[in-house]
PDB file of N, CA and C in Angstrom:
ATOM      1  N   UNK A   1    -101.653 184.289  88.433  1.00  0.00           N
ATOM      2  CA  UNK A   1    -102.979 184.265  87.868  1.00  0.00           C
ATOM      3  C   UNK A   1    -103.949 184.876  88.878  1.00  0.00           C
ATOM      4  N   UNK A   2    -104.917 185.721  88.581  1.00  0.00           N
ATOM      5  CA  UNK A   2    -105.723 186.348  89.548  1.00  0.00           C
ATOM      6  C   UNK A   2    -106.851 185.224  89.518  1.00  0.00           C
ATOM      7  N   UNK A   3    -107.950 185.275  90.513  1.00  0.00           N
ATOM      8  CA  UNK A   3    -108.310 184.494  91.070  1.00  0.00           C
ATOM      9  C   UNK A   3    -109.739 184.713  90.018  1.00  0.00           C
ATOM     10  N   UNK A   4    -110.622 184.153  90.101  1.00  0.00           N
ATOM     11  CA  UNK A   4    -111.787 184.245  89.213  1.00  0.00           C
ATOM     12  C   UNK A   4    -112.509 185.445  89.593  1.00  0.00           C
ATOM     13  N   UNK A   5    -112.669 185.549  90.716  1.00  0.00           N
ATOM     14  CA  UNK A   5    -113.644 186.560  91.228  1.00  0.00           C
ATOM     15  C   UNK A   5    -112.645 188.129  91.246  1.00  0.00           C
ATOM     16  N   UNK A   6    -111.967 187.992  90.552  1.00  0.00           N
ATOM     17  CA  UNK A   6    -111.203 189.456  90.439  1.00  0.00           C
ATOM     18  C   UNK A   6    -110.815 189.401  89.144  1.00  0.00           C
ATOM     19  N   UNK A   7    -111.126 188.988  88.143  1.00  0.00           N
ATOM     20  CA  UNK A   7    -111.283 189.223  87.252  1.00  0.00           C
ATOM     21  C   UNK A   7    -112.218 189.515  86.135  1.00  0.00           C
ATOM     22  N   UNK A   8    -112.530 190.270  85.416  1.00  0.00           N
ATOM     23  CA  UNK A   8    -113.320 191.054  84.473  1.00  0.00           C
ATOM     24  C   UNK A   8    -113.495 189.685  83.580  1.00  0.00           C
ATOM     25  N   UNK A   9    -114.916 189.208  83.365  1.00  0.00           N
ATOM     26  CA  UNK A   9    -115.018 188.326  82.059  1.00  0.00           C
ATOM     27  C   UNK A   9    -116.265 188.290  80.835  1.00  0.00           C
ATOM     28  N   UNK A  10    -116.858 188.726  81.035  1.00  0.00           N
ATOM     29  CA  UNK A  10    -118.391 189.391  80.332  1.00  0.00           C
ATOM     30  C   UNK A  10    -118.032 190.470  79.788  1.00  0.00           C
ATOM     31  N   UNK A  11    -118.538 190.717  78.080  1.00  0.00           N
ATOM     32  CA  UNK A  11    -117.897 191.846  77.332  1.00  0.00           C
ATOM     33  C   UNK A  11    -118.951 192.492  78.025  1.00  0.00           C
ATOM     34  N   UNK A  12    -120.416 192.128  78.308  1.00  0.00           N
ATOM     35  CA  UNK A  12    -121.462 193.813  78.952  1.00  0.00           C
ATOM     36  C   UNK A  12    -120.665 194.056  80.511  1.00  0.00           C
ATOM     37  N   UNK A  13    -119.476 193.646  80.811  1.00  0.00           N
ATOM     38  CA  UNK A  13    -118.679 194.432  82.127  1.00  0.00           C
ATOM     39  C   UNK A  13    -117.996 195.563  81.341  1.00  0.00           C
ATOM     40  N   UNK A  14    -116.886 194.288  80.429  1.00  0.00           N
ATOM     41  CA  UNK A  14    -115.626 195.601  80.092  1.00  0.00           C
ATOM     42  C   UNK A  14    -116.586 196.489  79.125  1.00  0.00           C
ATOM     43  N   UNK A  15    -117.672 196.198  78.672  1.00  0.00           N
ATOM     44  CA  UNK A  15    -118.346 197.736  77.605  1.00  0.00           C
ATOM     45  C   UNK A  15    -118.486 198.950  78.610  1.00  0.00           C
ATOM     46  N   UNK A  16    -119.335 198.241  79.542  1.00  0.00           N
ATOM     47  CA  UNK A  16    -119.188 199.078  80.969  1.00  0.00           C
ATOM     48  C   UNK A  16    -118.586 200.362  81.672  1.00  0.00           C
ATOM     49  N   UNK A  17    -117.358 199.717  81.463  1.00  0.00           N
ATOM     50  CA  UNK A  17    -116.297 200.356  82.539  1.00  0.00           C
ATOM     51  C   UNK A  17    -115.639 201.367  80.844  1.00  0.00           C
ATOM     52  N   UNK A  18    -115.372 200.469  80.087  1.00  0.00           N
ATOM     53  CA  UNK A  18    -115.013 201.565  78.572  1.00  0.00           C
ATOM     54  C   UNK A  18    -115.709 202.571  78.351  1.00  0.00           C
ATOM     55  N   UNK A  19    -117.363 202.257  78.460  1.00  0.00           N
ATOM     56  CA  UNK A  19    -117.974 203.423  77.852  1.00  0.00           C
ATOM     57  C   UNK A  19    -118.406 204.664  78.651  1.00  0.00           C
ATOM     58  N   UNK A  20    -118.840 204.075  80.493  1.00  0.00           N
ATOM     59  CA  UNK A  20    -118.872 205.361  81.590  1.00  0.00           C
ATOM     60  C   UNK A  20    -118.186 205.511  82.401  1.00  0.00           C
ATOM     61  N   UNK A  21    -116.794 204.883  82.160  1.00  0.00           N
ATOM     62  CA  UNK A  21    -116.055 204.615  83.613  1.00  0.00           C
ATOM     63  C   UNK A  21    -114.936 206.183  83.640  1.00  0.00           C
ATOM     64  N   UNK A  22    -114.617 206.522  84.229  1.00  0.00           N
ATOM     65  CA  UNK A  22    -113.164 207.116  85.074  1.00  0.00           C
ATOM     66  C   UNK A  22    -111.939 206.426  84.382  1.00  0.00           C
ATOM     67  N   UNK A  23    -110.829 207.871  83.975  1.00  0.00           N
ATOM     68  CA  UNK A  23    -109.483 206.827  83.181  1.00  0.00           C
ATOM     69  C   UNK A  23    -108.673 207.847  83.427  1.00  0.00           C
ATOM     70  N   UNK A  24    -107.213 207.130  84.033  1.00  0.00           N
ATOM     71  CA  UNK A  24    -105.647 207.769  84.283  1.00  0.00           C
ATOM     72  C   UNK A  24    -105.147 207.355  83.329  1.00  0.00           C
ATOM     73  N   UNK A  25    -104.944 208.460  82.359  1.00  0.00           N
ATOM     74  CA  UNK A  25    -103.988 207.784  81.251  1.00  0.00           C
ATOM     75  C   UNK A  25    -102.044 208.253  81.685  1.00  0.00           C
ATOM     76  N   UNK A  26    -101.553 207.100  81.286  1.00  0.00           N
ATOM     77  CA  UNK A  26    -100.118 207.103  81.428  1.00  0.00           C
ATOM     78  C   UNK A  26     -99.534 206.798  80.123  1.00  0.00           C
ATOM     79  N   UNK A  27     -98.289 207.101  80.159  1.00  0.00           N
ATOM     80  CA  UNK A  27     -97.386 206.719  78.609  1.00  0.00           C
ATOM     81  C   UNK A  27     -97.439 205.090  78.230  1.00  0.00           C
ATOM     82  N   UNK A  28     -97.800 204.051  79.136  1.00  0.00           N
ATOM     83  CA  UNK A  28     -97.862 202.369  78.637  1.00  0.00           C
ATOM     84  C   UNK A  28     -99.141 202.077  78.666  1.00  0.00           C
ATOM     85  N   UNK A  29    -100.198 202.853  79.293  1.00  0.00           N
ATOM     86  CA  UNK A  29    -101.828 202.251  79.072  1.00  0.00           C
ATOM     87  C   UNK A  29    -102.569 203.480  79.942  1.00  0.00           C
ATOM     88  N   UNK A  30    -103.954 203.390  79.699  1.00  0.00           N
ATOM     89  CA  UNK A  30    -105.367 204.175  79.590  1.00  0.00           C
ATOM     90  C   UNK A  30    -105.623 202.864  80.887  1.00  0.00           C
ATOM     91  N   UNK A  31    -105.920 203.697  82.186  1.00  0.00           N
ATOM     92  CA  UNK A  31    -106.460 202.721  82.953  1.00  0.00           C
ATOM     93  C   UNK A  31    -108.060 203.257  83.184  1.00  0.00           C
ATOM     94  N   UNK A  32    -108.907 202.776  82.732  1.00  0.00           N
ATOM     95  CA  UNK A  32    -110.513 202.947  82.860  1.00  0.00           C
ATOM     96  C   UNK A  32    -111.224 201.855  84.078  1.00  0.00           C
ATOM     97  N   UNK A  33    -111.531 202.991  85.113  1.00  0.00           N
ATOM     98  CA  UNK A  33    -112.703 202.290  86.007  1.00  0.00           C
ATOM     99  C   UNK A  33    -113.755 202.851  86.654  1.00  0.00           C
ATOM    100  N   UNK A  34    -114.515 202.175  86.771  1.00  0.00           N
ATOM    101  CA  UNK A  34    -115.633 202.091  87.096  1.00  0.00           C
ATOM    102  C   UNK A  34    -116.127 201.880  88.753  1.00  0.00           C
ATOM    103  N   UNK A  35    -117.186 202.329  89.855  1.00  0.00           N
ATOM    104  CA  UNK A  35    -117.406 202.015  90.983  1.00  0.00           C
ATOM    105  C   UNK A  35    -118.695 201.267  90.576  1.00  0.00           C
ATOM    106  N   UNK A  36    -118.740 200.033  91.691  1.00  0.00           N
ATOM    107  CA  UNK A  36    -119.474 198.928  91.398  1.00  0.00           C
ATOM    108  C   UNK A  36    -119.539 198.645  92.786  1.00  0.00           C
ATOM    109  N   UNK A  37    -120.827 198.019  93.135  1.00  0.00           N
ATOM    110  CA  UNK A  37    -121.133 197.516  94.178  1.00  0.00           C
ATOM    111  C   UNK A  37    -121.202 196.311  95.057  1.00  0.00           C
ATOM    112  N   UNK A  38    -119.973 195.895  94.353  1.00  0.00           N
ATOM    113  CA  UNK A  38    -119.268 194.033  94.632  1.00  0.00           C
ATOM    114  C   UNK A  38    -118.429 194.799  95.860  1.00  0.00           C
ATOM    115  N   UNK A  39    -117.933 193.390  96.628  1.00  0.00           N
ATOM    116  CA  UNK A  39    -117.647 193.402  97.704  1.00  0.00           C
ATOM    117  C   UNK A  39    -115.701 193.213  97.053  1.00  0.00           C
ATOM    118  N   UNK A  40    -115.469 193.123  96.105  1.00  0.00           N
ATOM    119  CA  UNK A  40    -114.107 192.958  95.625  1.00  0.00           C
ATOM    120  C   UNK A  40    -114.066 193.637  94.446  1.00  0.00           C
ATOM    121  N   UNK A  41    -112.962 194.389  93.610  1.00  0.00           N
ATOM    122  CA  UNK A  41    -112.810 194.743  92.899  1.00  0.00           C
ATOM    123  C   UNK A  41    -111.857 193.933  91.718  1.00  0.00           C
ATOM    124  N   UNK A  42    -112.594 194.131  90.457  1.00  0.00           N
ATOM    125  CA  UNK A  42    -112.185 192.915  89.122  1.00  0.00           C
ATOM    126  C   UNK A  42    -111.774 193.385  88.222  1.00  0.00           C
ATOM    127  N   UNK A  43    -110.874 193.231  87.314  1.00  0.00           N
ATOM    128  CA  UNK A  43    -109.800 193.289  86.469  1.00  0.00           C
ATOM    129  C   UNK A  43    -109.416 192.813  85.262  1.00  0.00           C
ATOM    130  N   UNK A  44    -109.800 193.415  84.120  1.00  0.00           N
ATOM    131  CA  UNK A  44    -109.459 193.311  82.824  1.00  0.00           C
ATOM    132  C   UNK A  44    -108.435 194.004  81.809  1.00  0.00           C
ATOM    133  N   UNK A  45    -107.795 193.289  80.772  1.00  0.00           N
ATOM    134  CA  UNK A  45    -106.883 193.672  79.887  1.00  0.00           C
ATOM    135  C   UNK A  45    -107.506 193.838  78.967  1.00  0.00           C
ATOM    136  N   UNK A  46    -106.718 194.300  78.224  1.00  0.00           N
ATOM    137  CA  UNK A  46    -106.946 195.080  76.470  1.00  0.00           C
ATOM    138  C   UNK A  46    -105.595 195.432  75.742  1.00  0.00           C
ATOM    139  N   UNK A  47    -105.441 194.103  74.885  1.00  0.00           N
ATOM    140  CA  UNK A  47    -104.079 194.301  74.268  1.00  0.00           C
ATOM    141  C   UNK A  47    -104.688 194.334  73.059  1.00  0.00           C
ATOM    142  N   UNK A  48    -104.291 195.117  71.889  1.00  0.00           N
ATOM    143  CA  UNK A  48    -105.003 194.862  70.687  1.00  0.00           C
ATOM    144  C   UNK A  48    -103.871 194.646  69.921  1.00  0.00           C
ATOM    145  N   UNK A  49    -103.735 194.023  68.412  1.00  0.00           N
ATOM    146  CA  UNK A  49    -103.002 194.153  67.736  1.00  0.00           C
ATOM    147  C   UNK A  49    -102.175 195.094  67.529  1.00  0.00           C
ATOM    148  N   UNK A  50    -102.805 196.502  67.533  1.00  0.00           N
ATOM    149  CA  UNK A  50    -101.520 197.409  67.227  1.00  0.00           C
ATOM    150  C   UNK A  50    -100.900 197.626  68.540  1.00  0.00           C
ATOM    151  N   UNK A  51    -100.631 196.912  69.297  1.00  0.00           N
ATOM    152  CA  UNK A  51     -99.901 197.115  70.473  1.00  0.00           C
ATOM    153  C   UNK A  51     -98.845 196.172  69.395  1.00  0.00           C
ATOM    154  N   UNK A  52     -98.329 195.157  69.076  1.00  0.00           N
ATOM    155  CA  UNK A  52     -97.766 194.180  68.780  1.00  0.00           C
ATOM    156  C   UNK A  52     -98.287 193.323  67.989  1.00  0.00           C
ATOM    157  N   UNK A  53     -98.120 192.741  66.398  1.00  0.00           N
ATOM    158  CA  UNK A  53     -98.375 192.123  65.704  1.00  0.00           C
ATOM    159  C   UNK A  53     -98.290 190.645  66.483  1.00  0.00           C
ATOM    160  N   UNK A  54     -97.747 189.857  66.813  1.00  0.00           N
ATOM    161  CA  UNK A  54     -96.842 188.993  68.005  1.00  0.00           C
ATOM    162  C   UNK A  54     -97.642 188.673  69.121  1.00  0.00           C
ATOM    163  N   UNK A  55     -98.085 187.665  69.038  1.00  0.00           N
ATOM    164  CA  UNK A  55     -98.998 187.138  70.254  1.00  0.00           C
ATOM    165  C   UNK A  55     -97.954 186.994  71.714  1.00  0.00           C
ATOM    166  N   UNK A  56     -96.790 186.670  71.294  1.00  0.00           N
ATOM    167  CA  UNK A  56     -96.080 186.281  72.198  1.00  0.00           C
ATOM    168  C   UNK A  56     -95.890 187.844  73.244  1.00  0.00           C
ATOM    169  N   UNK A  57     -95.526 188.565  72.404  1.00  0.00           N
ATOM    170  CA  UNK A  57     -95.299 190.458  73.055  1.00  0.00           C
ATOM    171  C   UNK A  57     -96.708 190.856  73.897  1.00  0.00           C
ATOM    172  N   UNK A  58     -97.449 190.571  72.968  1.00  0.00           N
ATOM    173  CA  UNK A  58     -99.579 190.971  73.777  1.00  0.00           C
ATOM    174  C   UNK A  58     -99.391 189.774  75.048  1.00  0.00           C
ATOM    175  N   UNK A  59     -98.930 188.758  74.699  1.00  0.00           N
ATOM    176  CA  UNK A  59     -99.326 188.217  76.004  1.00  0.00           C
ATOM    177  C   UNK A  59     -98.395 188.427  77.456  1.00  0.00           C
ATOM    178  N   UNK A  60     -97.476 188.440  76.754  1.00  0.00           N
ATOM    179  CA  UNK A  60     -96.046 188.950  77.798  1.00  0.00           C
ATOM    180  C   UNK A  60     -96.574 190.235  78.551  1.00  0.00           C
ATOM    181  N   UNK A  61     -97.155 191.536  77.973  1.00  0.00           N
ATOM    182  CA  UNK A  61     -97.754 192.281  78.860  1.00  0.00           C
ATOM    183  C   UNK A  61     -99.146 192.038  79.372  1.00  0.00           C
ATOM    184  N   UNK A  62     -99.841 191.371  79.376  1.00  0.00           N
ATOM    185  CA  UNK A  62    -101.348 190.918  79.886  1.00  0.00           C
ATOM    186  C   UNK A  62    -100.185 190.197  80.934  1.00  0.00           C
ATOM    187  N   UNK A  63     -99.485 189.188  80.856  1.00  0.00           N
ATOM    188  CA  UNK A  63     -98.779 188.549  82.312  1.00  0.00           C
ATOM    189  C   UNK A  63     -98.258 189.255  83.200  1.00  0.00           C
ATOM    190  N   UNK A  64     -97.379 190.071  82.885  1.00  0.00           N
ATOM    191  CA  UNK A  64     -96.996 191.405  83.368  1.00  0.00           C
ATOM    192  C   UNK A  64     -97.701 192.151  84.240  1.00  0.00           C
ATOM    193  N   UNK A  65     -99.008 192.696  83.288  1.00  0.00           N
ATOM    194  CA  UNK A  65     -99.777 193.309  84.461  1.00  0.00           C
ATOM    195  C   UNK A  65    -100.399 192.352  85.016  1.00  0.00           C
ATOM    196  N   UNK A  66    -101.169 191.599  84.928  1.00  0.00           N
ATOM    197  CA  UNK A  66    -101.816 190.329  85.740  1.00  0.00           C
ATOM    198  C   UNK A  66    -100.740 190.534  87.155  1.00  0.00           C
ATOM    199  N   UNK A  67     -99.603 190.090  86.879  1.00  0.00           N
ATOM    200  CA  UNK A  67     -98.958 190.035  88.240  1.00  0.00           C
ATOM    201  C   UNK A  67     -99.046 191.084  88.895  1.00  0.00           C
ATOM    202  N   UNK A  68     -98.717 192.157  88.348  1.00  0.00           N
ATOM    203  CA  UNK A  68     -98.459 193.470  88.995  1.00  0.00           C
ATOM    204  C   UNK A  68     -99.869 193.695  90.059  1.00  0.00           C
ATOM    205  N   UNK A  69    -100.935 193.365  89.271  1.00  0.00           N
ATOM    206  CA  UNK A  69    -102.286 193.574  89.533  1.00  0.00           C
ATOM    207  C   UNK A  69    -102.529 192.371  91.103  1.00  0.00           C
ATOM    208  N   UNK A  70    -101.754 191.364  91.017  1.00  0.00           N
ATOM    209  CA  UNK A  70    -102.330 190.070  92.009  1.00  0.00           C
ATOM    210  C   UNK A  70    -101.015 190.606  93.211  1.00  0.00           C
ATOM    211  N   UNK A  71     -99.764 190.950  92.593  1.00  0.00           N
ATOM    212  CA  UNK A  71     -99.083 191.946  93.757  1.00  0.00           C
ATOM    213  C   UNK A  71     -99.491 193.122  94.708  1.00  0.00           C
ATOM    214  N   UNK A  72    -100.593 193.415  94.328  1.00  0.00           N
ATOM    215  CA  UNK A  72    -100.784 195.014  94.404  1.00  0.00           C
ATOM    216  C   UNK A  72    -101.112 194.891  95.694  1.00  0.00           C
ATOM    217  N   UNK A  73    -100.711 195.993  97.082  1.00  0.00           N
ATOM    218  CA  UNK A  73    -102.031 196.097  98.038  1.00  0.00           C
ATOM    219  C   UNK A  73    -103.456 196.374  97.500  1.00  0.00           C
ATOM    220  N   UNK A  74    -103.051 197.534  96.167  1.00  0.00           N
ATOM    221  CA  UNK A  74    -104.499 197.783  95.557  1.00  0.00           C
ATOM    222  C   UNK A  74    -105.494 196.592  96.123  1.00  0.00           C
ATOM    223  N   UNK A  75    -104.933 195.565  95.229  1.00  0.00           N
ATOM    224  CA  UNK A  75    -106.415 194.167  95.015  1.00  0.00           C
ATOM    225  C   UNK A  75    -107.493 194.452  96.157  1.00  0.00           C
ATOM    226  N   UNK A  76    -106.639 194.937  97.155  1.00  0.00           N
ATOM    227  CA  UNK A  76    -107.782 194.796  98.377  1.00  0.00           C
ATOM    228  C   UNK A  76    -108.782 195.627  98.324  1.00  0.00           C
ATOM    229  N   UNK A  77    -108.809 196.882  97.497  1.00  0.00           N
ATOM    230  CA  UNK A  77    -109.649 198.013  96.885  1.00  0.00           C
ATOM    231  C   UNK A  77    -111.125 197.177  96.963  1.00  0.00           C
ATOM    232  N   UNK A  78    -111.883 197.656  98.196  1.00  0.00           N
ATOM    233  CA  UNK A  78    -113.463 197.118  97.217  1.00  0.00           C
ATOM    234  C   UNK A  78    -114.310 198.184  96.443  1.00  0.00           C
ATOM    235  N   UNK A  79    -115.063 197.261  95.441  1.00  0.00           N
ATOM    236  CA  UNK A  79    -116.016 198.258  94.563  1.00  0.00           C
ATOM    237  C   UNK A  79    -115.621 198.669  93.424  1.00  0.00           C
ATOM    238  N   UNK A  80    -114.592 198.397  92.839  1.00  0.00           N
ATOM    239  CA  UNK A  80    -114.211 199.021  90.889  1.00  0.00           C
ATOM    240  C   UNK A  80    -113.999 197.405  89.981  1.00  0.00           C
ATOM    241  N   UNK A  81    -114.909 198.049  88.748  1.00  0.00           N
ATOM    242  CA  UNK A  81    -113.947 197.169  88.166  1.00  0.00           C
ATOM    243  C   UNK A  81    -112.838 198.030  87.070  1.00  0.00           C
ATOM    244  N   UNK A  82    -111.573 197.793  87.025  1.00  0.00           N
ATOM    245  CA  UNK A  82    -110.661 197.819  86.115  1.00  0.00           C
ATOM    246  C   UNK A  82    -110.288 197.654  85.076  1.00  0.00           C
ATOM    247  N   UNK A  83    -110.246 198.606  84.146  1.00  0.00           N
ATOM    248  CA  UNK A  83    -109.495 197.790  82.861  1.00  0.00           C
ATOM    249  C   UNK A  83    -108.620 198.349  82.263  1.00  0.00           C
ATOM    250  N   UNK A  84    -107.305 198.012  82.224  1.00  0.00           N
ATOM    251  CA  UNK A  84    -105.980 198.129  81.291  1.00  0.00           C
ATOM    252  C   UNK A  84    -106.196 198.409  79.731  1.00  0.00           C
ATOM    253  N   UNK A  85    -106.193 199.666  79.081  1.00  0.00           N
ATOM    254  CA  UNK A  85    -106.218 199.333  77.482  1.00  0.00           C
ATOM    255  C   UNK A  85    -104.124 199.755  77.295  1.00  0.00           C
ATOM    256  N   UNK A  86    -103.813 198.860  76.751  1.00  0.00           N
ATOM    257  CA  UNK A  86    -102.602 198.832  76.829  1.00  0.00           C
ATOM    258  C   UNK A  86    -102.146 199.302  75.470  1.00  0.00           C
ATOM    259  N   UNK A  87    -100.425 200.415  75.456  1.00  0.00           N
ATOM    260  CA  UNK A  87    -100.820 200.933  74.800  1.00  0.00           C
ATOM    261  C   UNK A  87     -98.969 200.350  73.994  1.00  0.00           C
ATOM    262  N   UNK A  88     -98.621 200.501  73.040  1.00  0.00           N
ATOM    263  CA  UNK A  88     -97.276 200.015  71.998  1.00  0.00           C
ATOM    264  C   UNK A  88     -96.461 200.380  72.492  1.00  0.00           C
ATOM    265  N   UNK A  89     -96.420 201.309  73.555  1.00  0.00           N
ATOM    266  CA  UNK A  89     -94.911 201.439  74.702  1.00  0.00           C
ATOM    267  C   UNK A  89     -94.595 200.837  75.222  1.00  0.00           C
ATOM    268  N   UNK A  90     -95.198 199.646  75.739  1.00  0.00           N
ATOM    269  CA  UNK A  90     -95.315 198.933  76.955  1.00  0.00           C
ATOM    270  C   UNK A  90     -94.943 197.332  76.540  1.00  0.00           C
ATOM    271  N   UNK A  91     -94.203 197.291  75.106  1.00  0.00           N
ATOM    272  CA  UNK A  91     -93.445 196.094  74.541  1.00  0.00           C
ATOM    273  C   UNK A  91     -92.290 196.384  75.178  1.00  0.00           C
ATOM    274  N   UNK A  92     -91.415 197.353  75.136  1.00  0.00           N
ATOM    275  CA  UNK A  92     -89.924 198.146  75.085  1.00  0.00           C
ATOM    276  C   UNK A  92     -89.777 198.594  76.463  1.00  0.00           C
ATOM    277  N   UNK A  93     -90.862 198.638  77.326  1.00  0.00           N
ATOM    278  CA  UNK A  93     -90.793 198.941  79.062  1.00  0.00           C
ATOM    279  C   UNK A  93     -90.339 198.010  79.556  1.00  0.00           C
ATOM    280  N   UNK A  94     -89.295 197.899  80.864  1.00  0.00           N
ATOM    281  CA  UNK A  94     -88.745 197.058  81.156  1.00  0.00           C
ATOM    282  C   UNK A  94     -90.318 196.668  82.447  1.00  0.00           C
ATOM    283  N   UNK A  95     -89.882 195.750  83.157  1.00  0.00           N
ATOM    284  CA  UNK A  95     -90.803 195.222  84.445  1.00  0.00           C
ATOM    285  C   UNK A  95     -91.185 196.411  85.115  1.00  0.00           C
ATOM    286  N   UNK A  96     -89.870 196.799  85.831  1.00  0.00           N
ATOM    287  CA  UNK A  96     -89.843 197.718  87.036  1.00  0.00           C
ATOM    288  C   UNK A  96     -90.160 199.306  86.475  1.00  0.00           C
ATOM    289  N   UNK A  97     -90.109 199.728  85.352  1.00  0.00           N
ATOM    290  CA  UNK A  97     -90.801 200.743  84.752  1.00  0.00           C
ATOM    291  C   UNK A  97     -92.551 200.745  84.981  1.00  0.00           C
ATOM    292  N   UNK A  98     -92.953 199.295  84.551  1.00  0.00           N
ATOM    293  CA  UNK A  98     -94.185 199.630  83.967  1.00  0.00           C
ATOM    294  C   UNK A  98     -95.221 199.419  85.571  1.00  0.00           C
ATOM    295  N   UNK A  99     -94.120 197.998  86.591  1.00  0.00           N
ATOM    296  CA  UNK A  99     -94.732 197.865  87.888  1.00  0.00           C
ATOM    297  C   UNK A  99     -95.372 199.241  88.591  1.00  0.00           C
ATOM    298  N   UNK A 100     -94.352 200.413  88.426  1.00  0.00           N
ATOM    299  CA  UNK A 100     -94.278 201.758  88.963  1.00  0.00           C
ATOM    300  C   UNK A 100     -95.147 202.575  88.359  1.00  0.00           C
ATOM    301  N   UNK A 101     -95.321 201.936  87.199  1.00  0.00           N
ATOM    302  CA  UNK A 101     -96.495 203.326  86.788  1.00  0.00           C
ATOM    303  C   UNK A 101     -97.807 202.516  86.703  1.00  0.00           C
ATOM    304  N   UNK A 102     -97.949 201.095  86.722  1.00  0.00           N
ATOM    305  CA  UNK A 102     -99.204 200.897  87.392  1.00  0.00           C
ATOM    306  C   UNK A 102     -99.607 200.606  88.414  1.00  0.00           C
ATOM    307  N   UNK A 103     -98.685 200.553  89.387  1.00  0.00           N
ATOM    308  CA  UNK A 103     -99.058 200.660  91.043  1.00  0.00           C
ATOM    309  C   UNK A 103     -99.836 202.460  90.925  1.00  0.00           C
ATOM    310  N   UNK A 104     -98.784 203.060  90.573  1.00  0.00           N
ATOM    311  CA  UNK A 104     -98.930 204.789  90.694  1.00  0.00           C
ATOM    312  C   UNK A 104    -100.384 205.030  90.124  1.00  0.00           C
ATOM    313  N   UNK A 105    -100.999 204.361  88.964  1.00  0.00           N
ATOM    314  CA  UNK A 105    -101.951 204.807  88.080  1.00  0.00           C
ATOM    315  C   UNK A 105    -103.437 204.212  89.368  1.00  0.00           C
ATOM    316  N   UNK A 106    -103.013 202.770  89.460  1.00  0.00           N
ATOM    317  CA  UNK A 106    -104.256 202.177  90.478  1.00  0.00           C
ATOM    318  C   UNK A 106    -104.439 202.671  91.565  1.00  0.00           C
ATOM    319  N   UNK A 107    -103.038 203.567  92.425  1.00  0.00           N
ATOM    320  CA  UNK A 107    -103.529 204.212  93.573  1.00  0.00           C
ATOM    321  C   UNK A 107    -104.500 205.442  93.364  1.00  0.00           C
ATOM    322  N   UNK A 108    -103.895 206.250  92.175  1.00  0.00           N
ATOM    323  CA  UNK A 108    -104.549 207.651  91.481  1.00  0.00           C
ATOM    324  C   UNK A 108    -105.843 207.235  91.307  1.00  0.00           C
ATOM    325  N   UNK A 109    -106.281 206.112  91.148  1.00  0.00           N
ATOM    326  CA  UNK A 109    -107.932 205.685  90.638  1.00  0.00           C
ATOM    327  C   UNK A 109    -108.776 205.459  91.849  1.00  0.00           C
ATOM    328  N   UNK A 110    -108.000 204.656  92.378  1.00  0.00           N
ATOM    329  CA  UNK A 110    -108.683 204.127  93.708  1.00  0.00           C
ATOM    330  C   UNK A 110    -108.687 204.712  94.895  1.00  0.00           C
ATOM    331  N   UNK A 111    -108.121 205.199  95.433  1.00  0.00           N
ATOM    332  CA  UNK A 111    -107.825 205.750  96.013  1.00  0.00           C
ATOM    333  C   UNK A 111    -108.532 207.449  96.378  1.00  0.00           C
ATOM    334  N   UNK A 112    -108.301 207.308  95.400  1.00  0.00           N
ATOM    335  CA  UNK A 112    -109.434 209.099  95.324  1.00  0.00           C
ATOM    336  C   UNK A 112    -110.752 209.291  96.042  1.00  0.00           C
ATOM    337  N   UNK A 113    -111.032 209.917  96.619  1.00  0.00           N
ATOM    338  CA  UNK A 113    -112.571 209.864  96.663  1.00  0.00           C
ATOM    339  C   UNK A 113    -113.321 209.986  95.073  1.00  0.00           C
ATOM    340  N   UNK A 114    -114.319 209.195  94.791  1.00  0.00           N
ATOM    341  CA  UNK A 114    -115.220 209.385  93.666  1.00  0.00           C
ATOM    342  C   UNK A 114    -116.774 209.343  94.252  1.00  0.00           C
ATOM    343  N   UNK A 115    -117.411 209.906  93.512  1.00  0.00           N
ATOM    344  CA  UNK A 115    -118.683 209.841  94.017  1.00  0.00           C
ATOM    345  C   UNK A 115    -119.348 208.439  93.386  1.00  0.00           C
TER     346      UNK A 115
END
C-alpha cells in the first residue's frame, strides 16, 4: 500500500495531470504526468470498466501497479504527480512483463529533463 502522501486523491489532481500533463504510452497503460511543486511525488490509477467487466481483474492490476509503484527507486522522484490509465492488455500480462514496462515507462517520465 503506498503511503498517503504519495498518493493521488482529489479528482481536481487526477483532472490535472489528465488534461495538461506529459504521457508515455506503452502496450498495458498511458502513463500521464505532471511537474508539481511538492517535495514527493503522488500516484494515481485508472482502471475503467472496459479494461475488465470483473472487479476482481481491475483490482488485481491497481495492486499490481501499486506495488510496482511502492517498489520503485522511482518513488524517490520529487515533484510529479502520476497517473496510470490502464489499458485491457494488462489482465493477460503476467507480473514480470508489466513490472518491466512500468519501471521502463516511470524512468522515461521522470527522469528526463522537462521544463
Amino acid at each position: 500500500m503506498l503511503i498517503r502522501t504519495h498518493r493521488l486523491l482529489k479528482e481536481k489532481d487526477f483532472n490535472s495531470v489528465l488534461g495538461k500533463g506529459r504521457f508515455v504510452m506503452t502496450p498495458l497503460f498511458l502513463l500521464k504526468y505532471i511537474r508539481t511543486g511538492l517535495l514527493h511525488s503522488r500516484y494515481g490509477f485508472v482502471v475503467s470498466k472496459k479494461v475488465s467487466k470483473k472487479a476482481t481483474e481491475r483490482n488485481k492490476a491497481k495492486r499490481r501497479l501499486r506495488d510496482i509503484v511502492r517498489t520503485s527507486p522511482q518513488i524517490a522522484m520529487q515533484g510529479y504527480d502520476v497517473v496510470f490509465v490502464v489499458k485491457k492488455e494488462i489482465v493477460a500480462a503476467s507480473f514480470d512483463v508489466i513490472k518491466k514496462t512500468a519501471r521502463d515507462a516511470l524512468e522515461k517520465a521522470l527522469s528526463s529533463p522537462r521544463p
